[in-house]
PDB file of N, CA and C in Angstrom:
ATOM      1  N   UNK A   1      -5.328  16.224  43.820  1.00  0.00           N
ATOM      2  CA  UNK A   1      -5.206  17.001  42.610  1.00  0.00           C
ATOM      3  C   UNK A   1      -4.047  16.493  41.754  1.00  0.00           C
ATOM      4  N   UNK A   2      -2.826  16.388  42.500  1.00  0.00           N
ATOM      5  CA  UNK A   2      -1.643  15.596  41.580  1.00  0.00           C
ATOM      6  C   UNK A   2      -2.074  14.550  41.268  1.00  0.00           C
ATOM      7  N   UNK A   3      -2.349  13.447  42.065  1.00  0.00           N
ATOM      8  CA  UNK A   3      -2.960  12.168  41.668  1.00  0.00           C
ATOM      9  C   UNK A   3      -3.883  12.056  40.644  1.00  0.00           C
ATOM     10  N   UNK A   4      -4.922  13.169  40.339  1.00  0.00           N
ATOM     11  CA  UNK A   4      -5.238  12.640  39.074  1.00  0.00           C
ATOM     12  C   UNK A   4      -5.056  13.206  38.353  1.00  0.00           C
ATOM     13  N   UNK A   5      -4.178  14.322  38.108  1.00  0.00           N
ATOM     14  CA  UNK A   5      -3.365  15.173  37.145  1.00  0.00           C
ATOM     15  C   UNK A   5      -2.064  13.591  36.492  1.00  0.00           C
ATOM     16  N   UNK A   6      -1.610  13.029  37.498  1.00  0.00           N
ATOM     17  CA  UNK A   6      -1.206  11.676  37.095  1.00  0.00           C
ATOM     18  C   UNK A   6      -1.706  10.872  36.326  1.00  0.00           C
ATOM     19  N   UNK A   7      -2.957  10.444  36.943  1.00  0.00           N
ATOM     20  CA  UNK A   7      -3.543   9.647  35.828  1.00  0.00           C
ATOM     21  C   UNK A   7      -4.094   9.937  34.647  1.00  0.00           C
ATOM     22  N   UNK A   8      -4.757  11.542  35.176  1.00  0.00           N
ATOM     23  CA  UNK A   8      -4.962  11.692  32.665  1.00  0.00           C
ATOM     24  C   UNK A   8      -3.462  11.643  31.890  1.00  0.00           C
ATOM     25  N   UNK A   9      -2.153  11.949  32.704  1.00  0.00           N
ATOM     26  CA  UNK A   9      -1.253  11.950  31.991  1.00  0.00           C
ATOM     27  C   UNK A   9      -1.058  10.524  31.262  1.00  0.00           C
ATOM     28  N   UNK A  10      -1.405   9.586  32.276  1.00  0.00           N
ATOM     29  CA  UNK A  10      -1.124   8.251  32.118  1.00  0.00           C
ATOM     30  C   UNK A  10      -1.831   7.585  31.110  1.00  0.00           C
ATOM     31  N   UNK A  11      -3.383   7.955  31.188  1.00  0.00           N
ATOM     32  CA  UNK A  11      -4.382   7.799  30.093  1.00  0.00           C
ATOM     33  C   UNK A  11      -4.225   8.070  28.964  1.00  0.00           C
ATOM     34  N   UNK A  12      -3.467   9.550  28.791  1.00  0.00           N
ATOM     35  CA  UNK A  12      -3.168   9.887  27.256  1.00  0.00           C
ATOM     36  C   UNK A  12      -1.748   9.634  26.534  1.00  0.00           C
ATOM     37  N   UNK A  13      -0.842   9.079  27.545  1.00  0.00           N
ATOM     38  CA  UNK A  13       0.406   7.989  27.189  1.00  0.00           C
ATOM     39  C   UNK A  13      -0.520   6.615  26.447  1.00  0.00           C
ATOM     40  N   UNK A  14      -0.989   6.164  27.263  1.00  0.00           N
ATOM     41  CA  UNK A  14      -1.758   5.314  26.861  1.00  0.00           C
ATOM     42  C   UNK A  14      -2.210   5.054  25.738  1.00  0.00           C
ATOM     43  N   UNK A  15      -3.315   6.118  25.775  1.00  0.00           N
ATOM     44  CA  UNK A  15      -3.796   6.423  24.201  1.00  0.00           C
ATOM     45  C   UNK A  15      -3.180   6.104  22.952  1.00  0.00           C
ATOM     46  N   UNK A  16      -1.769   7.456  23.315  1.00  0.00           N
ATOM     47  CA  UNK A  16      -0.834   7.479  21.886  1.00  0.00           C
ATOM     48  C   UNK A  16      -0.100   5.877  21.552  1.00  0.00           C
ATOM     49  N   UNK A  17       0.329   5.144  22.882  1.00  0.00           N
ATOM     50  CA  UNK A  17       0.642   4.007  22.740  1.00  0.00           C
ATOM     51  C   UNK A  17       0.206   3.330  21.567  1.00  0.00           C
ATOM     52  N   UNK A  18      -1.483   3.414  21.916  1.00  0.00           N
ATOM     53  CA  UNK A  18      -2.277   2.213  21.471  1.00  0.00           C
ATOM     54  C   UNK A  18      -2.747   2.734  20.079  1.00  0.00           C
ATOM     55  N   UNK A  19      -2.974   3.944  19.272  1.00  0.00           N
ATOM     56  CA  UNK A  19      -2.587   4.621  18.150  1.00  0.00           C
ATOM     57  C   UNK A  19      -1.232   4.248  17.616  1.00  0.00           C
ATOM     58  N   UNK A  20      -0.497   4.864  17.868  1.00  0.00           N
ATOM     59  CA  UNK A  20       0.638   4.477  17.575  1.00  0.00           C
ATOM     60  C   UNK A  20       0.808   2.443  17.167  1.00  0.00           C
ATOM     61  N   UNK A  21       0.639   1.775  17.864  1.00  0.00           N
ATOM     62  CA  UNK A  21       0.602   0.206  17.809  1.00  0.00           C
ATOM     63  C   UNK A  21      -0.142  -0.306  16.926  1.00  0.00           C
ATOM     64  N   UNK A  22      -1.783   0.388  16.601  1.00  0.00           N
ATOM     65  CA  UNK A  22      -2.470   0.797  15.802  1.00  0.00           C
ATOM     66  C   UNK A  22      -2.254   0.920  14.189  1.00  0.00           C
ATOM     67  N   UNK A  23      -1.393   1.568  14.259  1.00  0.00           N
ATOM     68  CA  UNK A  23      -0.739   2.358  13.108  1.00  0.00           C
ATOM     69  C   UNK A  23       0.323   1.102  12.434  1.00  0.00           C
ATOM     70  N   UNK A  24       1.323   1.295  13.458  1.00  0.00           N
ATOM     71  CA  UNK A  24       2.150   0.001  12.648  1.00  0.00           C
ATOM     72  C   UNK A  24       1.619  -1.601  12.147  1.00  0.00           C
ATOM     73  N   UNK A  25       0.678  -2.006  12.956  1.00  0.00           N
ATOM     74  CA  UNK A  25      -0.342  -3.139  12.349  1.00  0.00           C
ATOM     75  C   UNK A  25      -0.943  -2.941  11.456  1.00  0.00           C
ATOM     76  N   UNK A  26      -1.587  -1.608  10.898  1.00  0.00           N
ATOM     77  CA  UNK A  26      -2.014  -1.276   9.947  1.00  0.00           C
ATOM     78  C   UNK A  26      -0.743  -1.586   9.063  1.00  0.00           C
ATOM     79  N   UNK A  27       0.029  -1.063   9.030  1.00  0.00           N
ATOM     80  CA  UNK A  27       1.178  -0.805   8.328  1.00  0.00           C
ATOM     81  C   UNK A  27       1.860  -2.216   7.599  1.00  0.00           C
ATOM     82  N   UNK A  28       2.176  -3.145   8.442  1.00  0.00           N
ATOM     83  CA  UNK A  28       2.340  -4.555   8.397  1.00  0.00           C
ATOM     84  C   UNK A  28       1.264  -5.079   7.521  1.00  0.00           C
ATOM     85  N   UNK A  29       0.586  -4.846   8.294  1.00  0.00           N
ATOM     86  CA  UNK A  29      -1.126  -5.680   6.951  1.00  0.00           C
ATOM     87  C   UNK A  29      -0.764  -5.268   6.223  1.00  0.00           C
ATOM     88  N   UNK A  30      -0.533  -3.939   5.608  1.00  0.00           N
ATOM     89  CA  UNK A  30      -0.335  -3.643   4.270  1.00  0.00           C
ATOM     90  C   UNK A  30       0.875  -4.227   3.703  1.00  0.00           C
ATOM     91  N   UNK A  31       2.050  -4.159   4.276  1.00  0.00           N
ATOM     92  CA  UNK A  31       3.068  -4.410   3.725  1.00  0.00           C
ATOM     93  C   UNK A  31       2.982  -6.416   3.096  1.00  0.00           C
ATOM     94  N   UNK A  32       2.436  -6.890   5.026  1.00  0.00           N
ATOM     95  CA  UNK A  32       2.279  -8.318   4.096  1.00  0.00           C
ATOM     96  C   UNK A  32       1.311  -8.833   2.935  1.00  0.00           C
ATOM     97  N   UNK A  33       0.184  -7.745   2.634  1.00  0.00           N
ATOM     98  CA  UNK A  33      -0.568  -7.675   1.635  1.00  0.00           C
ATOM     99  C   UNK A  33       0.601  -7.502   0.191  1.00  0.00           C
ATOM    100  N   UNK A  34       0.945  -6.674  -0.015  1.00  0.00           N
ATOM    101  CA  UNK A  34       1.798  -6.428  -0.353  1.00  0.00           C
ATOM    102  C   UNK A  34       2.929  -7.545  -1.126  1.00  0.00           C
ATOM    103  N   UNK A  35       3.765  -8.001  -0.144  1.00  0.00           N
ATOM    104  CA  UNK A  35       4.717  -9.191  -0.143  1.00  0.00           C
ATOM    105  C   UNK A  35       3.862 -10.627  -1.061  1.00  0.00           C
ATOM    106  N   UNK A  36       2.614 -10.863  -0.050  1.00  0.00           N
ATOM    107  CA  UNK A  36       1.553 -11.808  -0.988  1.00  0.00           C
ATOM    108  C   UNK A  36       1.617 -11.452  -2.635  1.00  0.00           C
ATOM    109  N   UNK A  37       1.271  -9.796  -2.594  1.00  0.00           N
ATOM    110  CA  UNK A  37       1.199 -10.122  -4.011  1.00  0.00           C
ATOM    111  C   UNK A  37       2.129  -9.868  -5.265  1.00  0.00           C
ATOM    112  N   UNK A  38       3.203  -9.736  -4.937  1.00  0.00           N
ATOM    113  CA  UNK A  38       4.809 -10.096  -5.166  1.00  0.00           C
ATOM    114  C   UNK A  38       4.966 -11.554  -5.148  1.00  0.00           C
ATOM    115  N   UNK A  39       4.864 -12.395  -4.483  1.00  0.00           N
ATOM    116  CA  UNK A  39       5.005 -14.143  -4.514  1.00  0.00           C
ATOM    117  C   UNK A  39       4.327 -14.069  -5.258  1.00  0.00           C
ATOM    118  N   UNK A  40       3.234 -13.647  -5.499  1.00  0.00           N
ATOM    119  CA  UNK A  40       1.881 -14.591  -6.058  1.00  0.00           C
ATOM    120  C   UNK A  40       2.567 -14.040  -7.584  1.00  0.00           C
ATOM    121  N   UNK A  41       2.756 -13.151  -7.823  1.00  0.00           N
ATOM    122  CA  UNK A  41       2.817 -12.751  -9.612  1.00  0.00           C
ATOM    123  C   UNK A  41       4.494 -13.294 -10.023  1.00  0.00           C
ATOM    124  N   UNK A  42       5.395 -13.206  -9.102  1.00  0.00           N
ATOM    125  CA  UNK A  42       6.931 -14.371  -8.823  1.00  0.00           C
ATOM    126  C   UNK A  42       6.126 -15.554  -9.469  1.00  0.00           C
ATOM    127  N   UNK A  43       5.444 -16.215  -8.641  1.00  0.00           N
ATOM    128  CA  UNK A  43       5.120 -18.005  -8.800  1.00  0.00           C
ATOM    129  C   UNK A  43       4.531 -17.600 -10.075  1.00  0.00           C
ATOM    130  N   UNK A  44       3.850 -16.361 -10.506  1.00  0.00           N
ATOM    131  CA  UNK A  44       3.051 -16.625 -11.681  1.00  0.00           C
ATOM    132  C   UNK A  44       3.755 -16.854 -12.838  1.00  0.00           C
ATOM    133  N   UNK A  45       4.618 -15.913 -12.880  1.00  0.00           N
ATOM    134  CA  UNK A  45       5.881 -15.517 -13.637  1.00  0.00           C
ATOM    135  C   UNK A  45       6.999 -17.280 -13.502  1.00  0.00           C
ATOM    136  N   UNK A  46       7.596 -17.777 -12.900  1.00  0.00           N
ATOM    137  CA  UNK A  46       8.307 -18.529 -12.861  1.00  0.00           C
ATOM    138  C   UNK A  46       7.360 -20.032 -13.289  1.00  0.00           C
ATOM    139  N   UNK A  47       6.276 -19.750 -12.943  1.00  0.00           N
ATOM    140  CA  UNK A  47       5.562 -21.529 -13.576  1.00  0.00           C
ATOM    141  C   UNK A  47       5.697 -21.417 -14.826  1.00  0.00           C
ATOM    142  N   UNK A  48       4.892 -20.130 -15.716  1.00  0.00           N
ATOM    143  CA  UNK A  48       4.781 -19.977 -16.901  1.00  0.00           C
ATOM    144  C   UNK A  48       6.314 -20.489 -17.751  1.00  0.00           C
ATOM    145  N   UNK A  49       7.429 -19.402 -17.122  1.00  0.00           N
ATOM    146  CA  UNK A  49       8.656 -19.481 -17.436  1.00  0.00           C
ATOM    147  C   UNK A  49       9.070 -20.868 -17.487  1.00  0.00           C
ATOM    148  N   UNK A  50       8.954 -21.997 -16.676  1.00  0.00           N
ATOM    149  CA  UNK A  50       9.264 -23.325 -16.415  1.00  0.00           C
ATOM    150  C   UNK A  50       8.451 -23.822 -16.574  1.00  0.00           C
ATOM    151  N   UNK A  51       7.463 -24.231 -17.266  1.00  0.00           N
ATOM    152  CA  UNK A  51       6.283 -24.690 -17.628  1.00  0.00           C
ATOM    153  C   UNK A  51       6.002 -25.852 -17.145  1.00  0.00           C
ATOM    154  N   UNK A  52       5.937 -25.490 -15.082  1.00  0.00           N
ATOM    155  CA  UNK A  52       5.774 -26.461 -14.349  1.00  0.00           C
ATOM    156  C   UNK A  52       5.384 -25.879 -13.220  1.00  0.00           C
ATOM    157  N   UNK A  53       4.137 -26.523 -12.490  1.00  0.00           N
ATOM    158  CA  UNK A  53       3.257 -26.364 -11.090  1.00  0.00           C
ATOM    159  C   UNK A  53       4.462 -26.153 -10.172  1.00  0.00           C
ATOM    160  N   UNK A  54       4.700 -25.506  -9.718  1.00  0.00           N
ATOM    161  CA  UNK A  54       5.473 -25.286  -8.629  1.00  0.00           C
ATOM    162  C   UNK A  54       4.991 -24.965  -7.190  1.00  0.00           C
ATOM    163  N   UNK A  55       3.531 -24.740  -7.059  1.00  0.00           N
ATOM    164  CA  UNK A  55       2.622 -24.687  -6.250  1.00  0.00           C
ATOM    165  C   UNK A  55       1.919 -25.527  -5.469  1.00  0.00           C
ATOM    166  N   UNK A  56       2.266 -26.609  -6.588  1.00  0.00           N
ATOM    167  CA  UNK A  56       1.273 -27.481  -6.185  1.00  0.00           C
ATOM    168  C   UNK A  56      -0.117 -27.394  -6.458  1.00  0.00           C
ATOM    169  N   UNK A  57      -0.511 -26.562  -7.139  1.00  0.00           N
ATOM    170  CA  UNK A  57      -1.848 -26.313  -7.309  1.00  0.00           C
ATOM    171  C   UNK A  57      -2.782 -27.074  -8.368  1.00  0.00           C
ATOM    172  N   UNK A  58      -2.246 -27.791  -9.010  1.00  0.00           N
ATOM    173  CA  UNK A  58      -2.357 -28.464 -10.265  1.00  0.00           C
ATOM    174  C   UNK A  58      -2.375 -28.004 -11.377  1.00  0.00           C
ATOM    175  N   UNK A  59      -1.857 -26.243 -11.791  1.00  0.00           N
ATOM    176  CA  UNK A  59      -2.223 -25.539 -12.627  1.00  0.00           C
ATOM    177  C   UNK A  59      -0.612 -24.785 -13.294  1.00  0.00           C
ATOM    178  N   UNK A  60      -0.684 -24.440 -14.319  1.00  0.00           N
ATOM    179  CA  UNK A  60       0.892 -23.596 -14.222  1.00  0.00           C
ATOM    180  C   UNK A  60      -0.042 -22.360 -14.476  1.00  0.00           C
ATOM    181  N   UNK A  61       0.823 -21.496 -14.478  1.00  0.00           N
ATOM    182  CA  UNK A  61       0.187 -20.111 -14.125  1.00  0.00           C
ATOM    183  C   UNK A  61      -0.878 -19.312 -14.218  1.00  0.00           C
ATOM    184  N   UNK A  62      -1.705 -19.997 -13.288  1.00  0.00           N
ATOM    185  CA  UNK A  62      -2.955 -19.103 -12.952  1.00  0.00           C
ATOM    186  C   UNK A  62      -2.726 -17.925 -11.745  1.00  0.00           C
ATOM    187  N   UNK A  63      -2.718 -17.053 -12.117  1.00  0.00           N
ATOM    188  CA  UNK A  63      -2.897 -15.366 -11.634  1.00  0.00           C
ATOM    189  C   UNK A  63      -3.900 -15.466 -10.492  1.00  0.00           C
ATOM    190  N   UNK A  64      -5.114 -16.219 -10.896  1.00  0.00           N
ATOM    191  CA  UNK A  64      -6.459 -16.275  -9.773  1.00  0.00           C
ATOM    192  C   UNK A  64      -5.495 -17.251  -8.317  1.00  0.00           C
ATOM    193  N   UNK A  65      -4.636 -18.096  -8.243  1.00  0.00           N
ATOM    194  CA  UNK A  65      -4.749 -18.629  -7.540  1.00  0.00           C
ATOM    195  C   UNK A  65      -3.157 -18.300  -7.189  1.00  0.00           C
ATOM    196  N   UNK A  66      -2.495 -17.836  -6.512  1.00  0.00           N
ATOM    197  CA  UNK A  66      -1.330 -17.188  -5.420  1.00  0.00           C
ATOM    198  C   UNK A  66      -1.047 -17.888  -4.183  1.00  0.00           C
ATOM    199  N   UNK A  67       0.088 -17.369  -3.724  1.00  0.00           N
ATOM    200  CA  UNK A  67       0.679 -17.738  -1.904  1.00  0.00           C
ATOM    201  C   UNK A  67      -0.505 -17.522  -1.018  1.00  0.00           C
ATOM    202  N   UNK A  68      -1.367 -16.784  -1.302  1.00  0.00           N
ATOM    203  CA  UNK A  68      -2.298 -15.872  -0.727  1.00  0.00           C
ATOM    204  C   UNK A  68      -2.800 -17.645   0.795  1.00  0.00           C
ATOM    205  N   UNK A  69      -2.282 -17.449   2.008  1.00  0.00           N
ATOM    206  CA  UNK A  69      -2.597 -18.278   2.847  1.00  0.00           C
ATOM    207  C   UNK A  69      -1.543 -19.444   2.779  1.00  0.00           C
ATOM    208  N   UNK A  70      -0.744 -19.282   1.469  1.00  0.00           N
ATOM    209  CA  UNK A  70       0.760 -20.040   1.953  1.00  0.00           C
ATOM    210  C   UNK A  70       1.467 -19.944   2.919  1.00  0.00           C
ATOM    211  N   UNK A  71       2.362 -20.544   3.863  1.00  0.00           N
ATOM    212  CA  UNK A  71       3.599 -19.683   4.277  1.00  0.00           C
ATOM    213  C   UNK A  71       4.517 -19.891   3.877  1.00  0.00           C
ATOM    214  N   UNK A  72       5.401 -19.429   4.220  1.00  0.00           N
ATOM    215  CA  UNK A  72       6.687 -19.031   3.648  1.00  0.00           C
ATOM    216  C   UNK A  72       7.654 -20.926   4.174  1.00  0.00           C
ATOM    217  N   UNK A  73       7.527 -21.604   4.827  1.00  0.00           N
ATOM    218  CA  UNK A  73       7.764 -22.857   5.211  1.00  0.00           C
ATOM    219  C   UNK A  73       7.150 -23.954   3.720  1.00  0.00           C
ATOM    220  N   UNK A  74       5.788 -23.396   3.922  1.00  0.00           N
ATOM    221  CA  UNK A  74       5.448 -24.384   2.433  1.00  0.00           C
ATOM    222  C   UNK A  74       5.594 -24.013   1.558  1.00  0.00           C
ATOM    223  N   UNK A  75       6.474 -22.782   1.002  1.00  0.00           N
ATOM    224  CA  UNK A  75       6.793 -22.448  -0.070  1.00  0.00           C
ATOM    225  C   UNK A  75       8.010 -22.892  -0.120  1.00  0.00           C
ATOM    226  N   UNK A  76       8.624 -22.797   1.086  1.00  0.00           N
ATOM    227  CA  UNK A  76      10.585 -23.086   0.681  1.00  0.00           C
ATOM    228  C   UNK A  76      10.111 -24.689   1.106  1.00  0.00           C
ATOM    229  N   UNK A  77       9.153 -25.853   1.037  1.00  0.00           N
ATOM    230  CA  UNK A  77       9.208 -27.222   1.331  1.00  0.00           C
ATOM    231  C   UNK A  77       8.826 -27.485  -0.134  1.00  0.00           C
ATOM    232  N   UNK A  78       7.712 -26.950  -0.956  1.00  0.00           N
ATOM    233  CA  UNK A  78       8.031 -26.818  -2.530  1.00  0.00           C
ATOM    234  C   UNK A  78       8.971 -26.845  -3.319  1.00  0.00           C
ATOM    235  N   UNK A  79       9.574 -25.749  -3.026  1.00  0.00           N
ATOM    236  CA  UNK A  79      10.675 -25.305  -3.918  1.00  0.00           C
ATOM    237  C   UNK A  79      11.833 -26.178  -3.538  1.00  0.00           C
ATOM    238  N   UNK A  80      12.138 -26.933  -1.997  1.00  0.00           N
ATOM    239  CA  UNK A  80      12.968 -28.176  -1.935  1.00  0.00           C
ATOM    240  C   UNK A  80      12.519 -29.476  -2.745  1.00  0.00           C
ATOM    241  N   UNK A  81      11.219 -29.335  -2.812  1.00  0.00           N
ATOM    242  CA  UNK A  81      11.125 -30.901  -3.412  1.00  0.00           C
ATOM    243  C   UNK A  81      10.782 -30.598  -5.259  1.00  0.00           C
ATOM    244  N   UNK A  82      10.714 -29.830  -5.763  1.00  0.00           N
ATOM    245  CA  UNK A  82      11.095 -29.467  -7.219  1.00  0.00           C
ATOM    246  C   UNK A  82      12.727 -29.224  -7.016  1.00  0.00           C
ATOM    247  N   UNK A  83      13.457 -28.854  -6.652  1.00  0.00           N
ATOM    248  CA  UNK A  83      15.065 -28.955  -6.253  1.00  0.00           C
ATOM    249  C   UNK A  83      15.548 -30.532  -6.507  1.00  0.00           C
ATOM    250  N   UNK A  84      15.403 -31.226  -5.251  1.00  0.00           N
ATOM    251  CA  UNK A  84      15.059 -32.264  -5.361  1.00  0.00           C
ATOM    252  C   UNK A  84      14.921 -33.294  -6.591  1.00  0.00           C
ATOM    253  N   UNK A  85      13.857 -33.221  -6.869  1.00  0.00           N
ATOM    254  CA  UNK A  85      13.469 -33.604  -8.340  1.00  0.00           C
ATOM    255  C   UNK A  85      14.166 -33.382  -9.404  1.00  0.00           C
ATOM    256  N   UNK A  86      14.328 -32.064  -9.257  1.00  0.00           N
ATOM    257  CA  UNK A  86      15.112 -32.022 -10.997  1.00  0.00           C
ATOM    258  C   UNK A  86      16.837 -32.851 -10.531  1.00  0.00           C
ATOM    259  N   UNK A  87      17.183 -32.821  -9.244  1.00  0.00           N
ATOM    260  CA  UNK A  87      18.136 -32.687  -8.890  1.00  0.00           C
ATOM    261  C   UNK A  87      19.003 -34.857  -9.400  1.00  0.00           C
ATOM    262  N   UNK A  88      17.526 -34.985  -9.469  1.00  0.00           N
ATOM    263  CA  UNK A  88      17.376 -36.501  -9.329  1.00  0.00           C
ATOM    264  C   UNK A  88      17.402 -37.068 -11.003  1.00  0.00           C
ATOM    265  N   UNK A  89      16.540 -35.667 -11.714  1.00  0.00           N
ATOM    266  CA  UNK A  89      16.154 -36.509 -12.669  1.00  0.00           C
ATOM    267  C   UNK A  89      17.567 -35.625 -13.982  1.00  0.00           C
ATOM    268  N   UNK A  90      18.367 -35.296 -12.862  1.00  0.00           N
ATOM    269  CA  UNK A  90      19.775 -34.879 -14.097  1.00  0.00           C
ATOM    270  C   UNK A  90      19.372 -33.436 -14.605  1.00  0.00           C
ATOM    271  N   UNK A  91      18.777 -32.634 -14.414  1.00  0.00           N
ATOM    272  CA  UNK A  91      17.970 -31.518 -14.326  1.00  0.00           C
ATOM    273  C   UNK A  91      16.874 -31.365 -15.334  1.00  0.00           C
ATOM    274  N   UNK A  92      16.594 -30.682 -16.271  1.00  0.00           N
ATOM    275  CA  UNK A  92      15.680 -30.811 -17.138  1.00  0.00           C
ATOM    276  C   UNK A  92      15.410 -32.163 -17.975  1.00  0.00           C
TER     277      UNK A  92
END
């Protein structure tokens, strides 16, 4: 009788665990949804402003096309080699 008075306890620890874990992944997706589309309207905003691809995309500010599947590594390896560049060519 204790023994499995034990285990539904254990089952519904469980449960809330996995709700709970649930919840904050939800939460994250959203937030990095989120973050994406903050970079993406940033890069949109700063190409236009500098009237230069900073993406790499071949485009200056297109709205349709964002970080969206960037990471954050090939964005700061971008933004080193436009650094870089201007850094070379005396700046503007």
């Amino acid at each position: 009788m204790f023994w499995n008075l034990w285990q539904q306890m254990q089952l519904y620890k469980q449960g809330g665990q996995t709700y709970v874990l649930e919840k904050r992944v939800e939460h994250l997706e959203k937030q990095l949804t989120r973050t994406r589309e903050v970079l993406g309207a940033l890069l949109y905003e700063l190409e236009l402003r500098f009237g230069e691809d900073l993406d790499g995309d071949g485009q200056i500010g297109d709205p349709k096309k964002t970080t969206d599947g960037m990471t954050i590594k090939e964005l700061q390896r971008i933004a080193q080699q436009k650094h870089e560049a201007m850094r070379h060519s005396g700046g503007r």
